[in-house]
Protein backbone atom coordinates (compact mmCIF):
# COMPACT_ATOMS: atom_id res chain seq x y z
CA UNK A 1 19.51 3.53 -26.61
CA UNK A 2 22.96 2.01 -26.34
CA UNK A 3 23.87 4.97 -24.20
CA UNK A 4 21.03 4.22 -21.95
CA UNK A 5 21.93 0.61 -21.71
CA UNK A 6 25.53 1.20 -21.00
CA UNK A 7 24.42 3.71 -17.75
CA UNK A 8 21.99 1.16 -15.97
CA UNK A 9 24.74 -1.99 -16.24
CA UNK A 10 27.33 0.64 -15.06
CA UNK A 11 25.13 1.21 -12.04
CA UNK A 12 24.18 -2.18 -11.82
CA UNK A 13 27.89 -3.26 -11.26
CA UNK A 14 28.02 -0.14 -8.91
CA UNK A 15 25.01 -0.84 -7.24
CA UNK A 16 25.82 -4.72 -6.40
CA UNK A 17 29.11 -3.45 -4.92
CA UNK A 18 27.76 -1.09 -2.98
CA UNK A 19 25.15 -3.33 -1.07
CA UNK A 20 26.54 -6.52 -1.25
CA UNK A 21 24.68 -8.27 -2.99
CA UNK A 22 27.23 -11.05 -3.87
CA UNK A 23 28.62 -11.39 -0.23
CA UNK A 24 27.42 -14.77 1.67
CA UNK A 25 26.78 -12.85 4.71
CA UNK A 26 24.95 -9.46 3.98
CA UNK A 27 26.74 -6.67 6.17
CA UNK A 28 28.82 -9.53 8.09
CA UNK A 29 25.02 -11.02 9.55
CA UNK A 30 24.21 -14.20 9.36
CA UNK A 31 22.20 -13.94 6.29
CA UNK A 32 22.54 -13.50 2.34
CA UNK A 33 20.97 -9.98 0.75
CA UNK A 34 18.07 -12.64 -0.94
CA UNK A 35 17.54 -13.59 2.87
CA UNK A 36 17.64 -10.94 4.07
CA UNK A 37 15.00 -9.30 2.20
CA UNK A 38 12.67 -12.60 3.12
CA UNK A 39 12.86 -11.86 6.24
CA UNK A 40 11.66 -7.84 5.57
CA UNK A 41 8.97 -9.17 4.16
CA UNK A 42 8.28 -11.70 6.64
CA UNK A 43 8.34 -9.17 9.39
CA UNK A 44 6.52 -6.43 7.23
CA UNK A 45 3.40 -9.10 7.01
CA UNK A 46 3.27 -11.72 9.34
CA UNK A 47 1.72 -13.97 10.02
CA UNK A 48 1.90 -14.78 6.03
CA UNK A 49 1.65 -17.73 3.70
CA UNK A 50 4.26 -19.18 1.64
CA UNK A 51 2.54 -18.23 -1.32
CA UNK A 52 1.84 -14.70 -0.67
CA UNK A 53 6.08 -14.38 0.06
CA UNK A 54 6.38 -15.92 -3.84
CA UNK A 55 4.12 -13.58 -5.46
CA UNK A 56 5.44 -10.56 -3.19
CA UNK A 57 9.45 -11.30 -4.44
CA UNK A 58 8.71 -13.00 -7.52
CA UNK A 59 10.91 -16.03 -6.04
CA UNK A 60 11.37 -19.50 -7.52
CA UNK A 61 8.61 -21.52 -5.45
CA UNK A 62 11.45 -24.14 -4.44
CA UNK A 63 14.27 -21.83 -3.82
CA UNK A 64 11.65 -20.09 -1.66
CA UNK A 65 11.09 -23.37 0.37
CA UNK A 66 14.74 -23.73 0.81
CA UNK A 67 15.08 -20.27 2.70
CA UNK A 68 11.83 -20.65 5.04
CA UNK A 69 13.61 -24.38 6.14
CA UNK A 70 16.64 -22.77 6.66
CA UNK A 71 15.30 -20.37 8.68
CA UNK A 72 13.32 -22.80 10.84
CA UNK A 73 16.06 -24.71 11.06
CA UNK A 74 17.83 -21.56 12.91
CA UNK A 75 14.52 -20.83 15.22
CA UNK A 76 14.21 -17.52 13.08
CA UNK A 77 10.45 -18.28 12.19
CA UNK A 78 7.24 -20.40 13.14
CA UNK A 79 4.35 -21.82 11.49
CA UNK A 80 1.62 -22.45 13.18
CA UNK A 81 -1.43 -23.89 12.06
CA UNK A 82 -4.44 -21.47 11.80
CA UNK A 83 -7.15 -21.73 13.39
CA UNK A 84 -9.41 -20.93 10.63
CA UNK A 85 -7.88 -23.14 8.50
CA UNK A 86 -6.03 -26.30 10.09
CA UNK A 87 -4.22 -26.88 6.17
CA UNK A 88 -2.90 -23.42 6.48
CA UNK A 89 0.55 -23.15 8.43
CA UNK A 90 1.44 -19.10 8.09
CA UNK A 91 4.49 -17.91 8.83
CA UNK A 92 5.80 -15.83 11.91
CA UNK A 93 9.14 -14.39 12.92
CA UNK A 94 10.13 -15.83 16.33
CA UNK A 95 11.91 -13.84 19.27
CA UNK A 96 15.41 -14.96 17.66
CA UNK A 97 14.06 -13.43 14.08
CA UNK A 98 12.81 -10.55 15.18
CA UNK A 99 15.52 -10.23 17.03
CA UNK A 100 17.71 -10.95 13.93
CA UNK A 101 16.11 -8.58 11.49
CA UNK A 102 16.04 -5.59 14.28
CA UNK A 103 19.88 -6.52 13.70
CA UNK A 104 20.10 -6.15 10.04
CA UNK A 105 17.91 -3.36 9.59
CA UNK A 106 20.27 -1.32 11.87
CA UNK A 107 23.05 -2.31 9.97
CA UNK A 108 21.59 -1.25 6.78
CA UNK A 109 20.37 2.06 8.50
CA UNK A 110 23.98 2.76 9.69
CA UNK A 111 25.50 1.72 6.72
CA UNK A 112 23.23 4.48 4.45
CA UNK A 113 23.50 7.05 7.06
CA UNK A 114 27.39 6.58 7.62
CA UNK A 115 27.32 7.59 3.20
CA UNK A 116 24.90 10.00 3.33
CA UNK A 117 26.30 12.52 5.92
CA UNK A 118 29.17 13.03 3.56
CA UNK A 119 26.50 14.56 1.40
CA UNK A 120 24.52 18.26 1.81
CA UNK A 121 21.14 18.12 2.38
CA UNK A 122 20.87 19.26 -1.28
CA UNK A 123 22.76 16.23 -2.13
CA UNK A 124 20.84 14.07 -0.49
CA UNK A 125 17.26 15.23 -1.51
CA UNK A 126 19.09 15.22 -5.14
CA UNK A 127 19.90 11.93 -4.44
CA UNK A 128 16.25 10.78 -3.18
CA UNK A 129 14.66 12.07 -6.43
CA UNK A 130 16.84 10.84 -8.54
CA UNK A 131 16.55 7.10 -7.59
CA UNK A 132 12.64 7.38 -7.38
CA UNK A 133 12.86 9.01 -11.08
CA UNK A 134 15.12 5.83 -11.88
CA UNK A 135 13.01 3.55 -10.23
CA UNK A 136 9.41 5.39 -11.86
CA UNK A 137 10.96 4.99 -15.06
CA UNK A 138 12.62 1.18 -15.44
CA UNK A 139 8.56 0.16 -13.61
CA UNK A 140 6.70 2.14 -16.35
CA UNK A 141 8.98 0.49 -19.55
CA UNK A 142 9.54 -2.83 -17.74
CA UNK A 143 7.02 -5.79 -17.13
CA UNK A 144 9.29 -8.58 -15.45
CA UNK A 145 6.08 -10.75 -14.60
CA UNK A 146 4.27 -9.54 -17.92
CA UNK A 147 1.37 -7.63 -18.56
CA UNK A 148 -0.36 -8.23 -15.06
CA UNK A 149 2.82 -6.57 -13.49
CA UNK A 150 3.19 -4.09 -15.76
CA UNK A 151 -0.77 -2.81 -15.20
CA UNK A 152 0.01 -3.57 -11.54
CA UNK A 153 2.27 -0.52 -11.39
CA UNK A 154 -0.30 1.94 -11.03
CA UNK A 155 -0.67 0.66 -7.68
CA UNK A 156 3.17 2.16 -6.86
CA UNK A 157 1.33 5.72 -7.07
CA UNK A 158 -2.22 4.92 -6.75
CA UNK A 159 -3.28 8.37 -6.11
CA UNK A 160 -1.04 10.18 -8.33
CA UNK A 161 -2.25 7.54 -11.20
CA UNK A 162 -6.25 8.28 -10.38
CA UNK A 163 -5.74 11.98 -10.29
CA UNK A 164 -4.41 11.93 -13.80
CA UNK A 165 -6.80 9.22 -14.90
CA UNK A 166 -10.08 8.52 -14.52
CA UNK A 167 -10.59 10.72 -11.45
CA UNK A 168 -9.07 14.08 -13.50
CA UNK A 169 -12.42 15.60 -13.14
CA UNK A 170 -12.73 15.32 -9.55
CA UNK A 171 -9.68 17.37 -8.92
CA UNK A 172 -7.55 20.61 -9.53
CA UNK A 173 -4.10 21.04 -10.54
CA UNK A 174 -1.91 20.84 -13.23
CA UNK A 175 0.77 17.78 -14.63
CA UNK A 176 2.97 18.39 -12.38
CA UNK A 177 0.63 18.85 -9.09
CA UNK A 178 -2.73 17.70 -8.54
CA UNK A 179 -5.06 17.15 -5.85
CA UNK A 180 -9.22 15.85 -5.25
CA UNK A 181 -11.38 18.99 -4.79
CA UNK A 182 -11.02 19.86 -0.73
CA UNK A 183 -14.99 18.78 -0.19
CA UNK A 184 -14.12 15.60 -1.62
CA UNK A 185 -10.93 14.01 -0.46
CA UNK A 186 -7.61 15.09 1.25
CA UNK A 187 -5.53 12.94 -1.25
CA UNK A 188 -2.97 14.27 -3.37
CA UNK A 189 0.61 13.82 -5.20
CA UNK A 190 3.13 15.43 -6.99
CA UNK A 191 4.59 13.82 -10.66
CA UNK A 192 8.09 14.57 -9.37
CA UNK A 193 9.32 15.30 -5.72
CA UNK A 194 10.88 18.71 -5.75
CA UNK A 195 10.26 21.24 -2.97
CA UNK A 196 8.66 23.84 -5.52
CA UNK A 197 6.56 20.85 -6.47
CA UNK A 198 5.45 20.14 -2.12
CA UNK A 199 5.29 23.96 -2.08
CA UNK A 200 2.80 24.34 -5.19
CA UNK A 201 0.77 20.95 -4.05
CA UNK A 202 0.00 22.27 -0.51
CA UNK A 203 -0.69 25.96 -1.59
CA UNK A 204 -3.37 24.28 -4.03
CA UNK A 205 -4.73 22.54 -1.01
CA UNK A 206 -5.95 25.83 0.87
CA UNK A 207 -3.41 25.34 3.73
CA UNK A 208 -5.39 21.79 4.62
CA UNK A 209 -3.60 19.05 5.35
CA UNK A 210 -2.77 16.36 2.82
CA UNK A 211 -2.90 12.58 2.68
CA UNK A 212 -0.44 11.49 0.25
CA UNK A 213 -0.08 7.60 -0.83
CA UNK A 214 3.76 6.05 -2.09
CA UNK A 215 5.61 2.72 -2.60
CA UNK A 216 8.88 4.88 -1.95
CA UNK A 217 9.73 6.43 0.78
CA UNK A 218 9.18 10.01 -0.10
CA UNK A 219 12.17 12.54 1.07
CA UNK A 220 10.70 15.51 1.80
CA UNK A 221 11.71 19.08 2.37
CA UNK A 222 12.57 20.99 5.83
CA UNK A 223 9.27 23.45 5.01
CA UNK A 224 7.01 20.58 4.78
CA UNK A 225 5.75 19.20 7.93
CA UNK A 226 5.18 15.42 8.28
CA UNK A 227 2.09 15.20 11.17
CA UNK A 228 2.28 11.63 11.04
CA UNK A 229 2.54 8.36 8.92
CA UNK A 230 1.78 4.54 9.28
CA UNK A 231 2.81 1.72 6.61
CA UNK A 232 -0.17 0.30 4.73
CA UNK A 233 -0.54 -3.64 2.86
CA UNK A 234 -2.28 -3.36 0.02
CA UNK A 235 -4.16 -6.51 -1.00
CA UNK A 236 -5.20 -6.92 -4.72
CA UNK A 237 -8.38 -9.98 -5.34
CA UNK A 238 -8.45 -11.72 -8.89
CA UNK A 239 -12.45 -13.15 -7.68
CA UNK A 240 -14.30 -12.78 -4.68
CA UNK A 241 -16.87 -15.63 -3.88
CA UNK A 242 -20.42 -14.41 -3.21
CA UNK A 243 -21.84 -14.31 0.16
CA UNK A 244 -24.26 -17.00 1.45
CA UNK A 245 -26.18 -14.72 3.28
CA UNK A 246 -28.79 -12.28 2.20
CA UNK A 247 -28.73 -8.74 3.59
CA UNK A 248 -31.41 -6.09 2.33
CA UNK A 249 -28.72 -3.25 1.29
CA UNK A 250 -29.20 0.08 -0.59
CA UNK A 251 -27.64 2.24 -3.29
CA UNK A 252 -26.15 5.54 -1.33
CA UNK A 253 -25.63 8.84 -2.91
CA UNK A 254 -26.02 12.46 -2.50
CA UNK A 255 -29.41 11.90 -0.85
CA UNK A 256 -27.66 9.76 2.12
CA UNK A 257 -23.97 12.00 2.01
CA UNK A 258 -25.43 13.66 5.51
CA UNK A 259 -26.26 9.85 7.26
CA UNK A 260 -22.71 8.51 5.50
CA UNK A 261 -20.74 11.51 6.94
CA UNK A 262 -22.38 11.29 10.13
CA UNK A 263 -21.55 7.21 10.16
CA UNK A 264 -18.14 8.12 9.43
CA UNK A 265 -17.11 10.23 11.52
CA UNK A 266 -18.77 8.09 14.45
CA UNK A 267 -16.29 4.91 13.23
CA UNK A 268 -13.34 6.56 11.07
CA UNK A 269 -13.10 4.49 8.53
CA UNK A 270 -10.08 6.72 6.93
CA UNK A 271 -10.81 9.82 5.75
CA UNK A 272 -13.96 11.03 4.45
CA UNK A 273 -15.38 14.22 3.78
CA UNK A 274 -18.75 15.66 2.65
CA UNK A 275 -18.69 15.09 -0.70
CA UNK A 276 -17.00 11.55 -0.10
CA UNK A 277 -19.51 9.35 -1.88
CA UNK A 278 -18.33 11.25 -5.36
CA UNK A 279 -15.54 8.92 -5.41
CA UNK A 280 -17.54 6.02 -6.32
CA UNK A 281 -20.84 3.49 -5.58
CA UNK A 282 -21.47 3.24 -2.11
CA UNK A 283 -23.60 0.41 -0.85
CA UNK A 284 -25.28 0.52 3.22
CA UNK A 285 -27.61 -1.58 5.57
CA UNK A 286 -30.19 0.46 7.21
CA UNK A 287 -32.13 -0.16 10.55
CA UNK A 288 -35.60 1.39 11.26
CA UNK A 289 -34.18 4.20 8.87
CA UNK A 290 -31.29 4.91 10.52
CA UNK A 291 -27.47 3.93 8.41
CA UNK A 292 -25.80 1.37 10.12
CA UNK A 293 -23.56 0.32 7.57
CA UNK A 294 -21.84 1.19 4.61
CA UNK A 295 -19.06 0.14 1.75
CA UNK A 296 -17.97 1.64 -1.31
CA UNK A 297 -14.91 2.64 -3.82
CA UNK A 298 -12.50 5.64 -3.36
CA UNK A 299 -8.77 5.79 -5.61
CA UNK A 300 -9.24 4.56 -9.29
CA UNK A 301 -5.87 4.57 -10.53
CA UNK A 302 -5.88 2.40 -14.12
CA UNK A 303 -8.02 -0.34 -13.98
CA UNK A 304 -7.82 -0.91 -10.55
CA UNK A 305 -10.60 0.59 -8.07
CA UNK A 306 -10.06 0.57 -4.41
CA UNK A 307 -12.53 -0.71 -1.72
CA UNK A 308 -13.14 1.69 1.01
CA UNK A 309 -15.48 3.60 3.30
CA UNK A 310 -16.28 0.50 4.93
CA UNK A 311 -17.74 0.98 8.40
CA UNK A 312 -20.11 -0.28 11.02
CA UNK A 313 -21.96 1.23 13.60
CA UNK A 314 -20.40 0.35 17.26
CA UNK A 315 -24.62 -0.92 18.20
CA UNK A 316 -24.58 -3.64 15.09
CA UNK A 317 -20.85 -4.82 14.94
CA UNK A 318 -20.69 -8.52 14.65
CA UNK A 319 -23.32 -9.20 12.41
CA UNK A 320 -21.27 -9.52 9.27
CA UNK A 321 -22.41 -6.29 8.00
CA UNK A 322 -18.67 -5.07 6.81
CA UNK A 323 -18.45 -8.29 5.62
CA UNK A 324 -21.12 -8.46 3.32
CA UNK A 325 -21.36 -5.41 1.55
CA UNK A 326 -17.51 -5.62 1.06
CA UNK A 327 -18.03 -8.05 -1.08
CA UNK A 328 -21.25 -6.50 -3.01
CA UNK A 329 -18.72 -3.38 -3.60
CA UNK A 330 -15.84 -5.80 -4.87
CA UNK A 331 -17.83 -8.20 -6.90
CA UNK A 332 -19.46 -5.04 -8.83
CA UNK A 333 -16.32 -3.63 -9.62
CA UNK A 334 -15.11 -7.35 -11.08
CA UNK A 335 -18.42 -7.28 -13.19
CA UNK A 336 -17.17 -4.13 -14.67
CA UNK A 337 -14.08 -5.46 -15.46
CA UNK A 338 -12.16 -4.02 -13.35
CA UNK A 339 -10.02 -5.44 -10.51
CA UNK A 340 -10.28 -4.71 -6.75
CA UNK A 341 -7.70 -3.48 -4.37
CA UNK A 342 -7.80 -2.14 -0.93
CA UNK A 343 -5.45 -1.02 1.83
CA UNK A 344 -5.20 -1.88 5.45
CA UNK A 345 -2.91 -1.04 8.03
CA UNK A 346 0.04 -3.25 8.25
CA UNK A 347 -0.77 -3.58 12.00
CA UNK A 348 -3.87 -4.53 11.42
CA UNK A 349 -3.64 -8.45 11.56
CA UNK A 350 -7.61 -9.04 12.14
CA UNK A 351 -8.71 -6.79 9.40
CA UNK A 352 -6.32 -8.28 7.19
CA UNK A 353 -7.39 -11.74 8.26
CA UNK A 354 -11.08 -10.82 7.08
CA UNK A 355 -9.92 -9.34 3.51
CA UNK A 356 -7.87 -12.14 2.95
CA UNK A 357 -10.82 -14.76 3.59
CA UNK A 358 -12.61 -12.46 1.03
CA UNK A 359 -10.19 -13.39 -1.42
CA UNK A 360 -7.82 -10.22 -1.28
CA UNK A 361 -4.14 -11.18 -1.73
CA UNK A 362 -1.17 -9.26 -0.66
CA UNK A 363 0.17 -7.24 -2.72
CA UNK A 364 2.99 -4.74 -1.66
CA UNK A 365 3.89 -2.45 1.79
CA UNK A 366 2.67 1.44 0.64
CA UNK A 367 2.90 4.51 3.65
CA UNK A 368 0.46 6.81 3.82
CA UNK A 369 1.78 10.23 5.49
CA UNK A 370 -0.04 13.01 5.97
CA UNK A 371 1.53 16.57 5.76
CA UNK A 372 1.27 20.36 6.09
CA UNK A 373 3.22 23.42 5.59
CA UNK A 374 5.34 23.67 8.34
């Protein structure tokens, strides 16, 4: 124990050093490290509320308020009322803050890189591993914002944590690779990035390509093949209000998987496969027969349960079909007792407009990359 303890405040010391952290102007910008990273998240999620910043860092609500002044102050961000909402004034980086952060994030690129090419490649994957083990490990014994966090860290690997969990049956592998059965998803993850571990997790895919879900950015090796990759907000909701209107809606299951299949691939929705609707309840809207509509649950990783699948035909869009059975699929997974999450794009501003007025919060930045043997 002592041991241990005397290694991570060695590194801390190291660490702060190394980045920083205790200079008044972070890489000679115009900003501290604590603003600095306000401004990441600013830019990673804009427009955003105050509040969703505090949860996001964990900041002191006043010291929080101090930072967002100072930066309007400078003409580094905007709020402008809503138009949803004339209470709400969400924040927005301005031409000057964008073109601020574009500044710092170079820096910091530069500043890695210019350390890095002193190491091998081995090195460097070695390197890349060994802070995500680091980082794995202090998340899984730690809980700085008690239990809540602490069960919230399932969502830093949500598919690794629902193929081991309560989606084991669904898949194939081994604890050290795993992956859903091919017919049902193209999700899968590795315990610990290695490239015998990439190797063995794509040869137990069949040679199809993989969807695979991190916090971290995930270093991985020359033979792997990254075909492409796009940041994701996931949004976590503690209640979700019930809709005023009434919609006649249906249970869907293997009886429907040929009419869900045939709705998804008309609207991509994300991926979705034949066997699909074994992830979880699916709800959809039906017109003279035909499936117009549909919602349901995909990665269960602890108690959390992710909302997904949700699609409209092009012919009915604008009704407040998604809408509506969104939150029949959430508010059935609160009765259970469990707790409802859900991804979007981070580029996605309506759709992430629309969760958020069904009470989904934001929660954290994740990328989703999809690979192949290269």
């Amino acid at each position: 124990m002592q041991q241990t303890i005397d290694a991570i405040w060695t590194f801390n010391r190291f660490y702060t050093r190394f980045i920083g952290a205790l200079d008044a102007h972070f890489l000679g910008s115009r900003v501290s490290l604590s603003e600095a990273r306000l401004l990441l998240e600013i830019a990673g999620n804009e427009p955003v509320q105050a509040s969703a910043l505090q949860a996001m860092l964990g900041l002191d609500r006043g010291y929080l308020s101090r930072m967002i002044s100072r930066f309007e102050k400078h003409g580094w961000v905007s709020r402008d009322r809503s138009g949803q909402d004339g209470r709400s004034r969400p924040i927005s980086l301005t031409t000057e803050g964008r073109a601020l952060f574009a500044d710092i994030d170079q820096r910091q690129h530069d500043e890695i890189a210019a350390v890095l090419t002193r190491l091998d490649k081995a090195g460097q994957q070695e390197l890349a591993s060994a802070l995500t083990t680091a980082r794995r490990l202090l998340s899984e014994a730690s809980s700085p914002a008690g239990e809540a966090r602490a069960a919230r860290n399932v969502l830093d690997r949500p598919v690794w944590n629902a193929l081991t969990g309560r989606q084991a049956a669904l898949s194939k592998g081994n604890d050290v690779v795993r992956c859903f059965d091919p017919a049902i998803s193209p999700f899968g993850a590795v315990r610990q990035e290695s490239a015998q571990n990439w190797d063995a997790l794509l040869a137990l895919a069949d040679g199809a390509e993989l969807w695979v879900m991190e916090k971290e950015q995930v270093a991985f090796p020359p033979q792997i093949r990254k075909v492409r990759s796009a940041e994701c907000l996931q949004m976590v909701a503690r209640d979700v209000p019930a809709e005023d209107s009434t919609l006649s809606y249906c249970d869907l299951g293997e009886e429907e998987a040929a009419d869900m299949l045939a709705l998804a691939r008309l609207t991509a929705p994300g991926p979705f496969l034949p066997q699909t609707y074994r992830l979880g309840a699916f709800v959809g809207i039906r017109d003279e027969g035909r499936l117009v509509a549909m919602a349901g649950e995909r990665l269960k990783p602890g108690n959390f349960t992710e909302v997904s699948g949700v699609c409209t035909h092009p012919d009915h869009r604008g009704r407040g079909y998604a809408r509506f059975l969104m939150r029949v699929v959430a508010r059935r997974i609160l009765a259970r007792g469990e707790q409802p999450f859900l991804h979007s794009y981070s580029s996605n501003t309506a759709a992430i407009a629309l969760y958020a007025a069904l009470g989904f919060e934001p929660h954290q930045t994740i990328t989703a990359t999809v690979i192949r043997k290269a």
